[in-house]
C-alpha atoms as a PDB file:
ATOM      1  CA  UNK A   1     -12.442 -43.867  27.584  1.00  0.00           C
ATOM      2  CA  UNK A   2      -9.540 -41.482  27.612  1.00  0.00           C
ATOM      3  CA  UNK A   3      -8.504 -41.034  23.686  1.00  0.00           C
ATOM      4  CA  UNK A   4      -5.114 -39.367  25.208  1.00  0.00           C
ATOM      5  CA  UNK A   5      -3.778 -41.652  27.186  1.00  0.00           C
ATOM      6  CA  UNK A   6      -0.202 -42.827  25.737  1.00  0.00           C
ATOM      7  CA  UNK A   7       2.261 -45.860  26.753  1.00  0.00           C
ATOM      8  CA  UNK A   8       5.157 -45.366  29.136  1.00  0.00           C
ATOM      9  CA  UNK A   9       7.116 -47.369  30.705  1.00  0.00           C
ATOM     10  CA  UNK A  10       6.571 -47.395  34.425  1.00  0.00           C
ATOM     11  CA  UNK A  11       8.661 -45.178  36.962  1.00  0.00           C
ATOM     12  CA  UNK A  12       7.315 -46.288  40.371  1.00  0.00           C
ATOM     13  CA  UNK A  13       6.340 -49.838  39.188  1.00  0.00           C
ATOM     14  CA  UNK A  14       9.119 -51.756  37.665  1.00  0.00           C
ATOM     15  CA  UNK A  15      11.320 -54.479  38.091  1.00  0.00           C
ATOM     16  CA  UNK A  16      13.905 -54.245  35.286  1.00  0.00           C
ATOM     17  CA  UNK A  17      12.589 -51.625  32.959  1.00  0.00           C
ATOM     18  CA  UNK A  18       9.098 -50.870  33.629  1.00  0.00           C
ATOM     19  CA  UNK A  19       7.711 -52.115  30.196  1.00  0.00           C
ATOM     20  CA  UNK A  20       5.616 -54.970  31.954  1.00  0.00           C
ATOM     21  CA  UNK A  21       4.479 -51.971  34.785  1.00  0.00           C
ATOM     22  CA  UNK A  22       3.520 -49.428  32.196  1.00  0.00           C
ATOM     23  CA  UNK A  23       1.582 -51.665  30.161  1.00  0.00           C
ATOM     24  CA  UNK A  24      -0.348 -52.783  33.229  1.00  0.00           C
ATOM     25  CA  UNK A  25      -1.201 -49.112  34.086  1.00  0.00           C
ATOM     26  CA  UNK A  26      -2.020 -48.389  30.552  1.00  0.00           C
ATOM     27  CA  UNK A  27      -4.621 -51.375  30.621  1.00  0.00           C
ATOM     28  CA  UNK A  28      -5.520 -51.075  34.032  1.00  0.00           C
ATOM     29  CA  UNK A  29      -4.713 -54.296  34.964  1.00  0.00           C
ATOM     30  CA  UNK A  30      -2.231 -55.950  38.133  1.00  0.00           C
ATOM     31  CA  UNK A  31       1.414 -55.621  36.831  1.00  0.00           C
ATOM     32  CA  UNK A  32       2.062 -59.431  38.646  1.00  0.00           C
ATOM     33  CA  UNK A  33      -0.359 -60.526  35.856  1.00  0.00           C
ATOM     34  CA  UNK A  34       1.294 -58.756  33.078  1.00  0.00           C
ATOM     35  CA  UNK A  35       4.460 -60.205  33.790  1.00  0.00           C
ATOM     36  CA  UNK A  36       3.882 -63.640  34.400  1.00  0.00           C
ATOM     37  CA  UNK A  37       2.015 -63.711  30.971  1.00  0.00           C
ATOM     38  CA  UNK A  38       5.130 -62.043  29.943  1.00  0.00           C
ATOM     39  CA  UNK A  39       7.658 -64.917  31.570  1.00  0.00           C
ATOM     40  CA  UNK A  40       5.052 -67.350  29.826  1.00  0.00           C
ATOM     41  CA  UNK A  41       5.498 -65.962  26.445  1.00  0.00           C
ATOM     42  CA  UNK A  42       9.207 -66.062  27.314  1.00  0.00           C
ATOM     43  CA  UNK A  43       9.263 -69.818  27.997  1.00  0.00           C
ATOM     44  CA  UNK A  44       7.390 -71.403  24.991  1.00  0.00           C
ATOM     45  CA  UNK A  45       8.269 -69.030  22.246  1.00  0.00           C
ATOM     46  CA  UNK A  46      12.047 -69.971  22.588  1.00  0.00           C
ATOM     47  CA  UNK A  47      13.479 -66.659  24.020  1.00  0.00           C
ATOM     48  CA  UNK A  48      10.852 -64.248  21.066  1.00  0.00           C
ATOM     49  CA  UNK A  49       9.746 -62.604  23.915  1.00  0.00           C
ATOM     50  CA  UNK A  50      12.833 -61.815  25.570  1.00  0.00           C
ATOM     51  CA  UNK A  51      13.636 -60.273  22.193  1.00  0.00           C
ATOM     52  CA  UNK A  52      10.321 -58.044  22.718  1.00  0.00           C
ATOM     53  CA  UNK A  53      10.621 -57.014  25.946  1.00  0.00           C
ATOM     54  CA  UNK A  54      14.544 -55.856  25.019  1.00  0.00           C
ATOM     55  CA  UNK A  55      12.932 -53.660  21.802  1.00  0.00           C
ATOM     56  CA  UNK A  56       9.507 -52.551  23.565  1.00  0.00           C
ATOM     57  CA  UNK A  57      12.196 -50.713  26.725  1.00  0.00           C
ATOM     58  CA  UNK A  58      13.994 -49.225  24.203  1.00  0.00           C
ATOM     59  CA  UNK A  59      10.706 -48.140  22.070  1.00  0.00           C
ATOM     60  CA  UNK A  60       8.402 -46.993  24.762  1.00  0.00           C
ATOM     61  CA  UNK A  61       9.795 -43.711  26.372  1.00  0.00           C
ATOM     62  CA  UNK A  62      10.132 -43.366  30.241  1.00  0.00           C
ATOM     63  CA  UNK A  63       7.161 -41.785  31.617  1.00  0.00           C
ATOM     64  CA  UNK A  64       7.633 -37.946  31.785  1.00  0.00           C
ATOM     65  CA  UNK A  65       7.806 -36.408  35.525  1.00  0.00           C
ATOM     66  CA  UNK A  66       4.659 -34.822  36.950  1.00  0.00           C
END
């Protein structure tokens, strides 16, 4: 396991900010996964995780160019 791997938000993978890509690369999982857990936390926590996803694309910086 990589000890230095950090959380970006995706560049290549992203529909509106790239939190839901980024956190699929980080985890190594499919991003289609990541968000439709995302759009079900949306739906039954009354708009919470809208609220998240707005604070986690301002927290977690853009991925830095290679």
């Amino acid at each position: 396991m990589d000890l230095n791997r950090r959380l970006y938000r995706s560049n290549s993978d992203k529909m509106l900010c790239g939190v839901c890509g980024g956190i699929a690369e980080y985890f190594d999982v499919d991003p289609t996964l990541i968000r439709l857990l995302w759009a079900a936390a949306c739906m039954f926590s009354c708009g919470t995780g809208l609220l998240a996803y707005l604070v986690a694309a301002v927290i977690i910086p853009v991925r830095p160019e290679r």
